[in-house]
C-alpha atoms as a PDB file:
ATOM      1  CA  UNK A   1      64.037  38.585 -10.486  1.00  0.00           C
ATOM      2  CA  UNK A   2      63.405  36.956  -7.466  1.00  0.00           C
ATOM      3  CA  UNK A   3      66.096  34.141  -8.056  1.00  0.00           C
ATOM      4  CA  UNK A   4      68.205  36.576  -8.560  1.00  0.00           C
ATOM      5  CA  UNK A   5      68.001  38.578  -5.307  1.00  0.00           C
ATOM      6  CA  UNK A   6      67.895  34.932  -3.460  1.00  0.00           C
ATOM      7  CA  UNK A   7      71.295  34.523  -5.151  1.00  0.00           C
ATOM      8  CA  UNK A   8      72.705  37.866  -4.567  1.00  0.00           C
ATOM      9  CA  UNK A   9      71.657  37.619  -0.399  1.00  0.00           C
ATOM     10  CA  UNK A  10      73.010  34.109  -0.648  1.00  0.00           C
ATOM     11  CA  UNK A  11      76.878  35.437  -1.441  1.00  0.00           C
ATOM     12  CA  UNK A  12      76.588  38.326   0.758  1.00  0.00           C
ATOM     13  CA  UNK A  13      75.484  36.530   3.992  1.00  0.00           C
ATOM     14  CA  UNK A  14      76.570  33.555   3.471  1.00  0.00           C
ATOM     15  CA  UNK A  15      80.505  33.389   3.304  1.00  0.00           C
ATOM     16  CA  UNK A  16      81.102  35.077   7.177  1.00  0.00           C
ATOM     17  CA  UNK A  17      79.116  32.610   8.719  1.00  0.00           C
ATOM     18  CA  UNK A  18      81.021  29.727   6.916  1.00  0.00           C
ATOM     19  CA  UNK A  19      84.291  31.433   7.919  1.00  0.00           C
ATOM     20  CA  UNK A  20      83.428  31.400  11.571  1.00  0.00           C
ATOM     21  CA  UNK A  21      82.402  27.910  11.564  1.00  0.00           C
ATOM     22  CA  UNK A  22      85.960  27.165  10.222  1.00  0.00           C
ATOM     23  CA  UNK A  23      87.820  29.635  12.517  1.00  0.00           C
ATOM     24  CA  UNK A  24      85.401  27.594  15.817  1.00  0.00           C
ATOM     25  CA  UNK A  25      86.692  24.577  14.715  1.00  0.00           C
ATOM     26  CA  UNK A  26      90.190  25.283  14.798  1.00  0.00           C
ATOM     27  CA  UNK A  27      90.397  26.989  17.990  1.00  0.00           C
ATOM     28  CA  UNK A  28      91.517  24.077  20.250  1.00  0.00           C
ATOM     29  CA  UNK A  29      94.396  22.993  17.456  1.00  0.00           C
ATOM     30  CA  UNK A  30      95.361  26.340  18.095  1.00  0.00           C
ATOM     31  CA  UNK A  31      96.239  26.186  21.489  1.00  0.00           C
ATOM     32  CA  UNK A  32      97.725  22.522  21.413  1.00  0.00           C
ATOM     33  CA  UNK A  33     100.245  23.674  18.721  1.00  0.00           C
ATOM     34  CA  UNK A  34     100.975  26.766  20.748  1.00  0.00           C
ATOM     35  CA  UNK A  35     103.047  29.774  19.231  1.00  0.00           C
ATOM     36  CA  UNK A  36     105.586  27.514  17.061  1.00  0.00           C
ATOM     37  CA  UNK A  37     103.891  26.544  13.914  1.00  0.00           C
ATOM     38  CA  UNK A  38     103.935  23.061  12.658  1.00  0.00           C
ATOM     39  CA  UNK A  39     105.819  22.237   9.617  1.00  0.00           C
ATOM     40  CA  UNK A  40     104.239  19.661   7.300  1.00  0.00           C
ATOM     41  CA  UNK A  41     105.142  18.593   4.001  1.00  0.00           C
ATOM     42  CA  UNK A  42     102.339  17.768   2.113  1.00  0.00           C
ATOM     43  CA  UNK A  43     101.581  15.145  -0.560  1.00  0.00           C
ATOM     44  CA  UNK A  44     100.266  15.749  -3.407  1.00  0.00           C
ATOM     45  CA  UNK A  45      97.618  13.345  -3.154  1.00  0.00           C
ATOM     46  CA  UNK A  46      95.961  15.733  -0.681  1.00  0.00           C
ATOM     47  CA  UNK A  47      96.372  19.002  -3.259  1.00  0.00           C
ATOM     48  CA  UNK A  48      94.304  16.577  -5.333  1.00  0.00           C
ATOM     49  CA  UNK A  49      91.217  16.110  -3.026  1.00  0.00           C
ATOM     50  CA  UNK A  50      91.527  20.384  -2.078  1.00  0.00           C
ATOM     51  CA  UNK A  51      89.438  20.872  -4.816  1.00  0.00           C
ATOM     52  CA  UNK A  52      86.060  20.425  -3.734  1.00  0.00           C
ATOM     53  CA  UNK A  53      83.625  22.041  -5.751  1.00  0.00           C
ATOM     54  CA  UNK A  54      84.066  22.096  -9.752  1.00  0.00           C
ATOM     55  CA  UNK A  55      82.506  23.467 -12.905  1.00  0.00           C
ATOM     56  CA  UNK A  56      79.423  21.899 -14.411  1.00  0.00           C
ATOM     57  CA  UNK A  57      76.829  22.056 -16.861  1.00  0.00           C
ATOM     58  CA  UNK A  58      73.230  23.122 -14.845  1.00  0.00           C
ATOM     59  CA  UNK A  59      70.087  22.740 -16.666  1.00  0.00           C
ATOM     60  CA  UNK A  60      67.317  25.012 -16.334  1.00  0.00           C
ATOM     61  CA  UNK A  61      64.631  23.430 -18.265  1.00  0.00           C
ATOM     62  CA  UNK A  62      64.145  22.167 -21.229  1.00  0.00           C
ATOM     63  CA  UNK A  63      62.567  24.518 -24.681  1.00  0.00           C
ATOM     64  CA  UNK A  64      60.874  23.016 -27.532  1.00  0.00           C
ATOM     65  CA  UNK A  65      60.709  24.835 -30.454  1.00  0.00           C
ATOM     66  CA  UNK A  66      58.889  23.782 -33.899  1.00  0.00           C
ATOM     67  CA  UNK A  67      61.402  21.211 -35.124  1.00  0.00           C
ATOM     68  CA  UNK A  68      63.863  21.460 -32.509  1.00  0.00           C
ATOM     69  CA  UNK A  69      64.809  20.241 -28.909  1.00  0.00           C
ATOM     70  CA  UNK A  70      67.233  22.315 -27.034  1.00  0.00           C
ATOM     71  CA  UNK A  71      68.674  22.016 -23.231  1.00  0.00           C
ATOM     72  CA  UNK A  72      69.545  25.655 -22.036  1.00  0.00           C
ATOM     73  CA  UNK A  73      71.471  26.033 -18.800  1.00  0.00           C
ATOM     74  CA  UNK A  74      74.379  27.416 -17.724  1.00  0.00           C
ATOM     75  CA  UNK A  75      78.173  26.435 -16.076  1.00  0.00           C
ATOM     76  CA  UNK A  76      78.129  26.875 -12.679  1.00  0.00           C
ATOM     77  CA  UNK A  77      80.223  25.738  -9.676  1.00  0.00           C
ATOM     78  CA  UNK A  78      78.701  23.028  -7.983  1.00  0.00           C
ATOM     79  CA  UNK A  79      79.898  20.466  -4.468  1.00  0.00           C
ATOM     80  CA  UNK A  80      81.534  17.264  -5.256  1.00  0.00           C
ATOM     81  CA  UNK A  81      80.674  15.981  -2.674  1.00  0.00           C
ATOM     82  CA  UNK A  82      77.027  15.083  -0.653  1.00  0.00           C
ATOM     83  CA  UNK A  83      76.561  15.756   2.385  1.00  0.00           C
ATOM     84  CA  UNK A  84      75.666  12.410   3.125  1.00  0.00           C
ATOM     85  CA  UNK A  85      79.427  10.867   1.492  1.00  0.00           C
ATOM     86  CA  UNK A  86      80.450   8.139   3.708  1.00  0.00           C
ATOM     87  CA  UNK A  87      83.463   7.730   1.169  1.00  0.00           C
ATOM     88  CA  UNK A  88      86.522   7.287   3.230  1.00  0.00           C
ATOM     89  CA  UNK A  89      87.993  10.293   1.196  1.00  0.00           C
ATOM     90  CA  UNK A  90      84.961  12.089   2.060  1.00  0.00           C
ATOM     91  CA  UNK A  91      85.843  11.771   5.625  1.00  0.00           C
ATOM     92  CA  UNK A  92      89.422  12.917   5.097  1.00  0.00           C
ATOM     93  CA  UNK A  93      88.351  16.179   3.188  1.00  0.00           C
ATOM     94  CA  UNK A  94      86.237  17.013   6.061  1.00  0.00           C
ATOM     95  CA  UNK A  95      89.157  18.046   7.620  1.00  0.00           C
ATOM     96  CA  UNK A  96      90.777  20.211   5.447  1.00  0.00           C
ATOM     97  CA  UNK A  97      88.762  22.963   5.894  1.00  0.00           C
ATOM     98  CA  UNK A  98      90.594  23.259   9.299  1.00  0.00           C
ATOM     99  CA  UNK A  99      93.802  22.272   8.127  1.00  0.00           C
ATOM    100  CA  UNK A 100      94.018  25.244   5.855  1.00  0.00           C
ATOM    101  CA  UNK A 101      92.379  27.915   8.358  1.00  0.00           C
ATOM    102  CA  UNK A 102      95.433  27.097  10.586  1.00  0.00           C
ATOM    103  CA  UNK A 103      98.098  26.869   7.856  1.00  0.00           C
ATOM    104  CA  UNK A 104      96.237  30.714   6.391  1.00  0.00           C
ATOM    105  CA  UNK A 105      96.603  32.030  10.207  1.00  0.00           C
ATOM    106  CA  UNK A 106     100.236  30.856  10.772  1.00  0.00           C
ATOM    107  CA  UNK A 107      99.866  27.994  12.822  1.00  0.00           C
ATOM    108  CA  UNK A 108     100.848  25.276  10.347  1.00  0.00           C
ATOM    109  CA  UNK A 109     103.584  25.541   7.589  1.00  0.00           C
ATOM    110  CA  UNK A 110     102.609  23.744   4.613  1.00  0.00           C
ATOM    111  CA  UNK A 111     105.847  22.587   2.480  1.00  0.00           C
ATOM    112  CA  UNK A 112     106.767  20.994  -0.176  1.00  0.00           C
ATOM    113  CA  UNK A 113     109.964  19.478  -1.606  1.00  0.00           C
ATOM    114  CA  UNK A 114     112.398  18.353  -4.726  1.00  0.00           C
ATOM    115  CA  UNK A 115     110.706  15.364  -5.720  1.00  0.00           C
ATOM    116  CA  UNK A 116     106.951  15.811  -4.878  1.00  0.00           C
ATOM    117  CA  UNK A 117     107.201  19.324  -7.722  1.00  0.00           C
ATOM    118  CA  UNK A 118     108.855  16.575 -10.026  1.00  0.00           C
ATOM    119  CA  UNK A 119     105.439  14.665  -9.893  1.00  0.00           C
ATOM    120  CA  UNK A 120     103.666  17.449 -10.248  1.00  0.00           C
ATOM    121  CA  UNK A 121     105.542  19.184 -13.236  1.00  0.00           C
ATOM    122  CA  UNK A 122     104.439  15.330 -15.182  1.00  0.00           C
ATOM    123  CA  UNK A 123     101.002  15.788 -14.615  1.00  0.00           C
ATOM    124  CA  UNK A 124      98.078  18.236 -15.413  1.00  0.00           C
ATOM    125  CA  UNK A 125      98.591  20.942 -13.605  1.00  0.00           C
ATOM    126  CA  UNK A 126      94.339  20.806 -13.064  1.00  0.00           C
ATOM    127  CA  UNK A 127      94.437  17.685 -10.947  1.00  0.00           C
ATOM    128  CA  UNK A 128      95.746  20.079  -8.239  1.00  0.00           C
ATOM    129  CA  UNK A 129      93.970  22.947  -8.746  1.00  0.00           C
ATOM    130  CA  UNK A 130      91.332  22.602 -10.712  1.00  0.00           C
ATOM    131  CA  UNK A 131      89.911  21.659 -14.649  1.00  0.00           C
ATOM    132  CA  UNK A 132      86.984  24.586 -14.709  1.00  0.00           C
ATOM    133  CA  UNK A 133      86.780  27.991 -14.688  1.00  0.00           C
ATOM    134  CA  UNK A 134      84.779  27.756 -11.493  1.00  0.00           C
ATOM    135  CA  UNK A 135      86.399  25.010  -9.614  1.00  0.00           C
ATOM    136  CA  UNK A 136      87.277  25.780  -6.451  1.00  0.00           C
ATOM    137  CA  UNK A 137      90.201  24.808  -4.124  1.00  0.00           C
ATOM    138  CA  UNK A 138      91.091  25.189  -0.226  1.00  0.00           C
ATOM    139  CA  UNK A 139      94.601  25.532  -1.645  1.00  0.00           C
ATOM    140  CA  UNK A 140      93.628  28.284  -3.675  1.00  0.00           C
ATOM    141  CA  UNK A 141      96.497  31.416  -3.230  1.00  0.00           C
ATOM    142  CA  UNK A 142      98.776  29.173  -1.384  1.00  0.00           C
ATOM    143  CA  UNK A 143     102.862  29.331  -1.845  1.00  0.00           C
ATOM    144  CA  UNK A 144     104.512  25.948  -0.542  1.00  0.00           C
ATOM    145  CA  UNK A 145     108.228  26.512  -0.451  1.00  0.00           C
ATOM    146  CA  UNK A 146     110.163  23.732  -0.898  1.00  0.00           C
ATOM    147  CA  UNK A 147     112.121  21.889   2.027  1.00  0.00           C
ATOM    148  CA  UNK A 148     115.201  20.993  -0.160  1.00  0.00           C
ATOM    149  CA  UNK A 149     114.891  23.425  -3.118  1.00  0.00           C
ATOM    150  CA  UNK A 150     113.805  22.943  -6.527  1.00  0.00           C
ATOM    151  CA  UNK A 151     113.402  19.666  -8.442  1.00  0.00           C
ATOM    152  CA  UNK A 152     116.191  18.879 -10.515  1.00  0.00           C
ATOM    153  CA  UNK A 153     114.679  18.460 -14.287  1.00  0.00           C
ATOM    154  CA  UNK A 154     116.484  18.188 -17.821  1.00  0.00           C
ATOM    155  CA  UNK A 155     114.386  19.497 -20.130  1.00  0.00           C
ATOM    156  CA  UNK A 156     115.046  19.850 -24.483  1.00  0.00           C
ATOM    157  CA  UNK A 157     113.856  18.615 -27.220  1.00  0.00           C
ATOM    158  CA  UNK A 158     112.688  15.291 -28.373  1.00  0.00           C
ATOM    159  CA  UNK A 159     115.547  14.644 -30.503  1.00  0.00           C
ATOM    160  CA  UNK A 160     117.958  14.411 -28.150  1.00  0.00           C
ATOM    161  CA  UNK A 161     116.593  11.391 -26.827  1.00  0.00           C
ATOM    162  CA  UNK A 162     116.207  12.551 -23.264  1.00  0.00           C
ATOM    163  CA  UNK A 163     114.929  10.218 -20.418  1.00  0.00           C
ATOM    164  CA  UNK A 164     111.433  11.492 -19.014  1.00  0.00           C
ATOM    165  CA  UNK A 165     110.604  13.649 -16.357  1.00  0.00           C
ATOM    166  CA  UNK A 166     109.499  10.473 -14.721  1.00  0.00           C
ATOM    167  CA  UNK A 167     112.539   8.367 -15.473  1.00  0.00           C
ATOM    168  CA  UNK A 168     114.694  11.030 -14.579  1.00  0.00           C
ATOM    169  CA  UNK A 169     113.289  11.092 -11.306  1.00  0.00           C
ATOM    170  CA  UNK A 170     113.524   6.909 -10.389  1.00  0.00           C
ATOM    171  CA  UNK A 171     117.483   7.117 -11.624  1.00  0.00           C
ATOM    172  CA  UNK A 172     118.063  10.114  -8.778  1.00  0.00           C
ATOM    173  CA  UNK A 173     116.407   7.320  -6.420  1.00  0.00           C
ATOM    174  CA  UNK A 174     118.085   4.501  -7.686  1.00  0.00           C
ATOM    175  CA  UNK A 175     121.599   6.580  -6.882  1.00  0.00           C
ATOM    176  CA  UNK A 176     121.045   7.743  -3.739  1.00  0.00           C
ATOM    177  CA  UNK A 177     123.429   6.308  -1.042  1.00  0.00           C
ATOM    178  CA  UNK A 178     121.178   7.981   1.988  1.00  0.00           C
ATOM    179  CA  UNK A 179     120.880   5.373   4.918  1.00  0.00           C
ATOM    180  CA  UNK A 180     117.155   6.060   5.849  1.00  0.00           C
ATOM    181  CA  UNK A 181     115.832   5.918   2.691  1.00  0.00           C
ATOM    182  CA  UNK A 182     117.162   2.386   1.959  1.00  0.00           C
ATOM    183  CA  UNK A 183     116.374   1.307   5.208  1.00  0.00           C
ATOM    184  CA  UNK A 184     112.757   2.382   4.420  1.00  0.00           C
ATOM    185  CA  UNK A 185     112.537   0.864   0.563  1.00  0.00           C
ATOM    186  CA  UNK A 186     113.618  -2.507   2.366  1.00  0.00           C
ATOM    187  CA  UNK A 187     110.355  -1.999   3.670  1.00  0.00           C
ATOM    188  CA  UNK A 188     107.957  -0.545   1.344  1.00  0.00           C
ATOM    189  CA  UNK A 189     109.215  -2.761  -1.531  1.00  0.00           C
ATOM    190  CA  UNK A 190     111.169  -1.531  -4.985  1.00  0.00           C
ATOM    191  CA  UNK A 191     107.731  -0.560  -6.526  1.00  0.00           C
ATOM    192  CA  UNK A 192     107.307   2.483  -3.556  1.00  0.00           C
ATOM    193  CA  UNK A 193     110.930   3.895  -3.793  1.00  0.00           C
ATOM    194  CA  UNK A 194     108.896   7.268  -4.447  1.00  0.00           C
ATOM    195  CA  UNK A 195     106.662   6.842  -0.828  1.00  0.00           C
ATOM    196  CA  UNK A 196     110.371   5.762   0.695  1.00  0.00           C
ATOM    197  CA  UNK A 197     112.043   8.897  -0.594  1.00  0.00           C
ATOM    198  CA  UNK A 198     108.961  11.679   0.727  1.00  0.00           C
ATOM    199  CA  UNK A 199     109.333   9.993   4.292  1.00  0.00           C
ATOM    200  CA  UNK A 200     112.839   9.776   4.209  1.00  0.00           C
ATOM    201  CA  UNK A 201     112.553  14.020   2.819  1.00  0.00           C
ATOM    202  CA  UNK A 202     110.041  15.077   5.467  1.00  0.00           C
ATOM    203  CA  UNK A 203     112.212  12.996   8.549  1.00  0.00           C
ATOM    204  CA  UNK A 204     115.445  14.807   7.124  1.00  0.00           C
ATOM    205  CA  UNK A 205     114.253  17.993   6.867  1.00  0.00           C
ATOM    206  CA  UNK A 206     112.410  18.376  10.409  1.00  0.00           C
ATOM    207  CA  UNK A 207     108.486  17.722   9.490  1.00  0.00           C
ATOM    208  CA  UNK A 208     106.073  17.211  11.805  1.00  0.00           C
ATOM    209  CA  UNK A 209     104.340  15.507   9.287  1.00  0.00           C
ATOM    210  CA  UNK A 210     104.077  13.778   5.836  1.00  0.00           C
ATOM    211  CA  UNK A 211     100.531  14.733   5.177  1.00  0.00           C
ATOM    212  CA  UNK A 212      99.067  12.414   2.526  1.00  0.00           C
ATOM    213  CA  UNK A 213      96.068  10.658   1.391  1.00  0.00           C
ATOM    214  CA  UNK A 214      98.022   7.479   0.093  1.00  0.00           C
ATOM    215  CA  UNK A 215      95.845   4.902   2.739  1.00  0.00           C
ATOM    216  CA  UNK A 216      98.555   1.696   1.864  1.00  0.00           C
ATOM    217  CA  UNK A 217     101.271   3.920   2.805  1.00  0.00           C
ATOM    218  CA  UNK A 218      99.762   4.534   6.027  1.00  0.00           C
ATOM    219  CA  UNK A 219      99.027   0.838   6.330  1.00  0.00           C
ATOM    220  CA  UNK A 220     102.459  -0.185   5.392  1.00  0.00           C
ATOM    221  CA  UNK A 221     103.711   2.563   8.066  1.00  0.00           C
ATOM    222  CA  UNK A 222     101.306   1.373  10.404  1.00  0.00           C
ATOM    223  CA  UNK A 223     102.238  -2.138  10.186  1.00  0.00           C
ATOM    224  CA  UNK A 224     105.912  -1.674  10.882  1.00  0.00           C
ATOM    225  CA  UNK A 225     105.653   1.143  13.527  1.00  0.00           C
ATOM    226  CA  UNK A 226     107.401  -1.366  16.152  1.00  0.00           C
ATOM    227  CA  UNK A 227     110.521  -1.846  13.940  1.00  0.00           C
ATOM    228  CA  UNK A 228     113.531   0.083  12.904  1.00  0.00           C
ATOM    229  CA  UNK A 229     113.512   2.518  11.268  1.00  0.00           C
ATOM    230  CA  UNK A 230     109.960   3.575  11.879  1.00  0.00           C
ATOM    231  CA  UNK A 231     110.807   3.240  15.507  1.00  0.00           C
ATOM    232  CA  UNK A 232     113.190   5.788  15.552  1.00  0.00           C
ATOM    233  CA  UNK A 233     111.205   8.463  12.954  1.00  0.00           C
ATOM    234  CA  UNK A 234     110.275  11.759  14.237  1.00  0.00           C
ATOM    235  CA  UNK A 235     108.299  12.675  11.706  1.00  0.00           C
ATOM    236  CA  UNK A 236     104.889  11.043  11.206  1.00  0.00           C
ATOM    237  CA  UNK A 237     102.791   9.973   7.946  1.00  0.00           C
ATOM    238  CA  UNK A 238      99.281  11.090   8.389  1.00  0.00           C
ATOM    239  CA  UNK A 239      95.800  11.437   6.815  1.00  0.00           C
ATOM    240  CA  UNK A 240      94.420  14.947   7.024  1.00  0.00           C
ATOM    241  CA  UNK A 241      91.601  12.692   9.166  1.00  0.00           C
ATOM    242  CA  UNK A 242      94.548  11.775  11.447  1.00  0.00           C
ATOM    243  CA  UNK A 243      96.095  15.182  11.946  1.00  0.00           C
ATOM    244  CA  UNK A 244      92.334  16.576  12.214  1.00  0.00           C
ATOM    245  CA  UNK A 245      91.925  14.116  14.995  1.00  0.00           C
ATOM    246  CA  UNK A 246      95.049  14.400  16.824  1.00  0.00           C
ATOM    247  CA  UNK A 247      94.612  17.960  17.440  1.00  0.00           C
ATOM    248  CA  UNK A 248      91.125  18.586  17.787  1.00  0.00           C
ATOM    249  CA  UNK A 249      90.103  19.945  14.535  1.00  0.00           C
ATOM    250  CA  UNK A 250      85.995  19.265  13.740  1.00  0.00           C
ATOM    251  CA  UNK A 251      84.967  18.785  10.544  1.00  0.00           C
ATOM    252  CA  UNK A 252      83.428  20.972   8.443  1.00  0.00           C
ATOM    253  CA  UNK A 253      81.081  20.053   5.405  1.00  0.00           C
ATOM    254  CA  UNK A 254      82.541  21.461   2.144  1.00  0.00           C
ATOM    255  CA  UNK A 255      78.921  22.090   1.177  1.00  0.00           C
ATOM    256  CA  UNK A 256      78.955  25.376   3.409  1.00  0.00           C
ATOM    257  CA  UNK A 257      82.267  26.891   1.787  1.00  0.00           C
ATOM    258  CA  UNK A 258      80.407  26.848  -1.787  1.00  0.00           C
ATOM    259  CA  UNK A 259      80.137  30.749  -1.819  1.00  0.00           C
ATOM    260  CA  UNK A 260      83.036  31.588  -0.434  1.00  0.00           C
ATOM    261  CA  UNK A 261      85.100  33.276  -3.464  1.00  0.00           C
ATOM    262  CA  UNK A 262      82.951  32.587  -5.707  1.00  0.00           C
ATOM    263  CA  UNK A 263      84.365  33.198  -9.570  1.00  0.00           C
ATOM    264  CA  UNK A 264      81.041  32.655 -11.452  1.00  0.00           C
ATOM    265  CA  UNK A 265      77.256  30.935 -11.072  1.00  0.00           C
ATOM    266  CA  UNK A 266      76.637  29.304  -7.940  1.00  0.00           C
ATOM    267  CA  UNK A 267      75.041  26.022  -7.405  1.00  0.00           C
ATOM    268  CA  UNK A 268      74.005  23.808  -4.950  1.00  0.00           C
ATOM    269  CA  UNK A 269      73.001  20.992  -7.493  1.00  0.00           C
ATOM    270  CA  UNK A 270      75.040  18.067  -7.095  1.00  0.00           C
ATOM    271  CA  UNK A 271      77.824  16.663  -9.407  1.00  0.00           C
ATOM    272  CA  UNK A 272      76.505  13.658 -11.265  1.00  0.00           C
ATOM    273  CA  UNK A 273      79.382  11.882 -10.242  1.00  0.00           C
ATOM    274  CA  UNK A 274      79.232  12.568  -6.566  1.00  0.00           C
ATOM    275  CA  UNK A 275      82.467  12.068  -4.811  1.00  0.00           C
ATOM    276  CA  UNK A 276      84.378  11.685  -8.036  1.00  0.00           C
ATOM    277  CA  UNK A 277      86.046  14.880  -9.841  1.00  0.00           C
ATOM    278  CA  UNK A 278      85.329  15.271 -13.611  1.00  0.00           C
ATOM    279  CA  UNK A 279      88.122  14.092 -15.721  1.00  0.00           C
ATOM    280  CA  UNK A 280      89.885  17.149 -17.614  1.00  0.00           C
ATOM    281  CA  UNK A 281      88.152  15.731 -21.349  1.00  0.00           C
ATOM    282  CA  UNK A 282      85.143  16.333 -19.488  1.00  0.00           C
ATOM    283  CA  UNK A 283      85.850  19.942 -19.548  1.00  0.00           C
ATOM    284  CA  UNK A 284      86.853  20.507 -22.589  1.00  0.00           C
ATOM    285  CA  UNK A 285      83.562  18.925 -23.841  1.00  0.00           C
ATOM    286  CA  UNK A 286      81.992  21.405 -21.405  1.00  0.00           C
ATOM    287  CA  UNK A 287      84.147  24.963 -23.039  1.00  0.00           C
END
């Protein structure tokens, strides 16, 4: 009984003062980016590290009865990630907290395009949002409209001997004539004509940003920042560390948004494989 009151005081009293320490730590982005929100298209790498608490099995004991050994607990959602991660993708989803906040009050615009919904229609749709039925994601409720409309997919069955979704989408990047993009897969190599294509989308289309957690990206950006065409490009690529730090945003431990919207059993045990996300086999083991 008394467990059970803890628990119930717990998701009362604890989500509001998680949501202010959010709103504090976006107030001085707020000002820098002023009343015109910032448009940012967003990788998909970074819709992957969103979800940061997931479903898992929690023991509570174990019972021993004559001739059998049982292990009763329960599924619960529990962090990902210790407080104590010095993971460098620890250090980038510190920051999303704050990304979101602005993008939910209006400040930041987060898009999408053609080619980054092609990726994801070839891969579970869980990667992005979720495995469990308590995982949780900052991206949870969010719409991102596409920059340059919908991705171009053929679709039927097997029989007809159609290329895959994945195929389908290096042939459209093979074709294209556009300038930009093959000044940028000079760069990036043959092997990152997908990388060449979301910078060349994001500087086309006006984005403040290319928000993504691809680190040799950024390295191979990085490293030829003081020659055309990266010279020229409005549009930057960025870690959500980078855009955090650029515009003020503090950090905020995931660990403290573990009650906010809560769809089942809370818990603040753990995941035995901190800092990793259970594969989706995992879970259906666990159902």
């Amino acid at each position: 009984m008394l467990t059970r009151f803890i628990e119930r005081l717990r998701r009362r009293y604890l989500p509001p003062p998680a949501a202010k320490v959010v709103d504090s730590s976006i107030q001085r982005a707020k000002q820098q980016i002023g009343a015109r929100p910032l448009s940012v298209l967003v990788d998909n790498s970074v819709l992957s590290i969103g979800v940061i608490h997931e479903t898992a099995w929690v023991s509570s004991g174990e019972s021993t009865l004559p001739g059998l050994s049982i292990k009763p607990g329960y599924s619960a959602r529990v962090p990902i990630y210790s407080p104590n991660d010095t993971s460098e993708v620890y250090q980038n989803v510190l920051f999303l907290p704050g990304i979101t906040a602005l993008a939910r009050q209006g400040a930041v615009q987060l898009m999408t395009s053609a080619e980054l919904a092609a990726e994801r229609f070839r891969q579970p749709n869980g990667r992005f949002r979720g495995y469990g039925l308590f995982d949780n994601s900052l991206f949870d409720g969010f719409e991102f409209p596409s920059i340059d409309g919908p991705p171009q997919l053929t679709m039927g069955p097997k029989y007809l001997g159609l290329p895959t979704i994945r195929e389908q989408q290096h042939q459209r990047l093979r074709e294209s004539k556009d300038g930009l993009y093959g000044e940028l897969l000079t760069h990036f190599g043959p092997t990152n004509d997908q990388d060449a294509w979301h910078v060349q989308t994001a500087e086309r289309n006006g984005q403040f940003c290319f928000l993504t957690m691809d680190f040799k990206l950024c390295n191979l950006v990085r490293a030829h920042q003081h020659h055309e065409p990266f010279l020229s490009l409005k549009t930057r690529v960025m870690t959500p560390r980078e855009f955090g730090e650029h515009f003020g945003i503090r950090p905020v431990p995931p660990h403290l948004l573990i009650y906010t919207n809560p769809k089942g059993p809370v818990s603040n045990q753990i995941s035995g494989k901190t800092g990793r996300r259970f594969s989706r086999k995992r879970y259906e083991r666990l159902d």
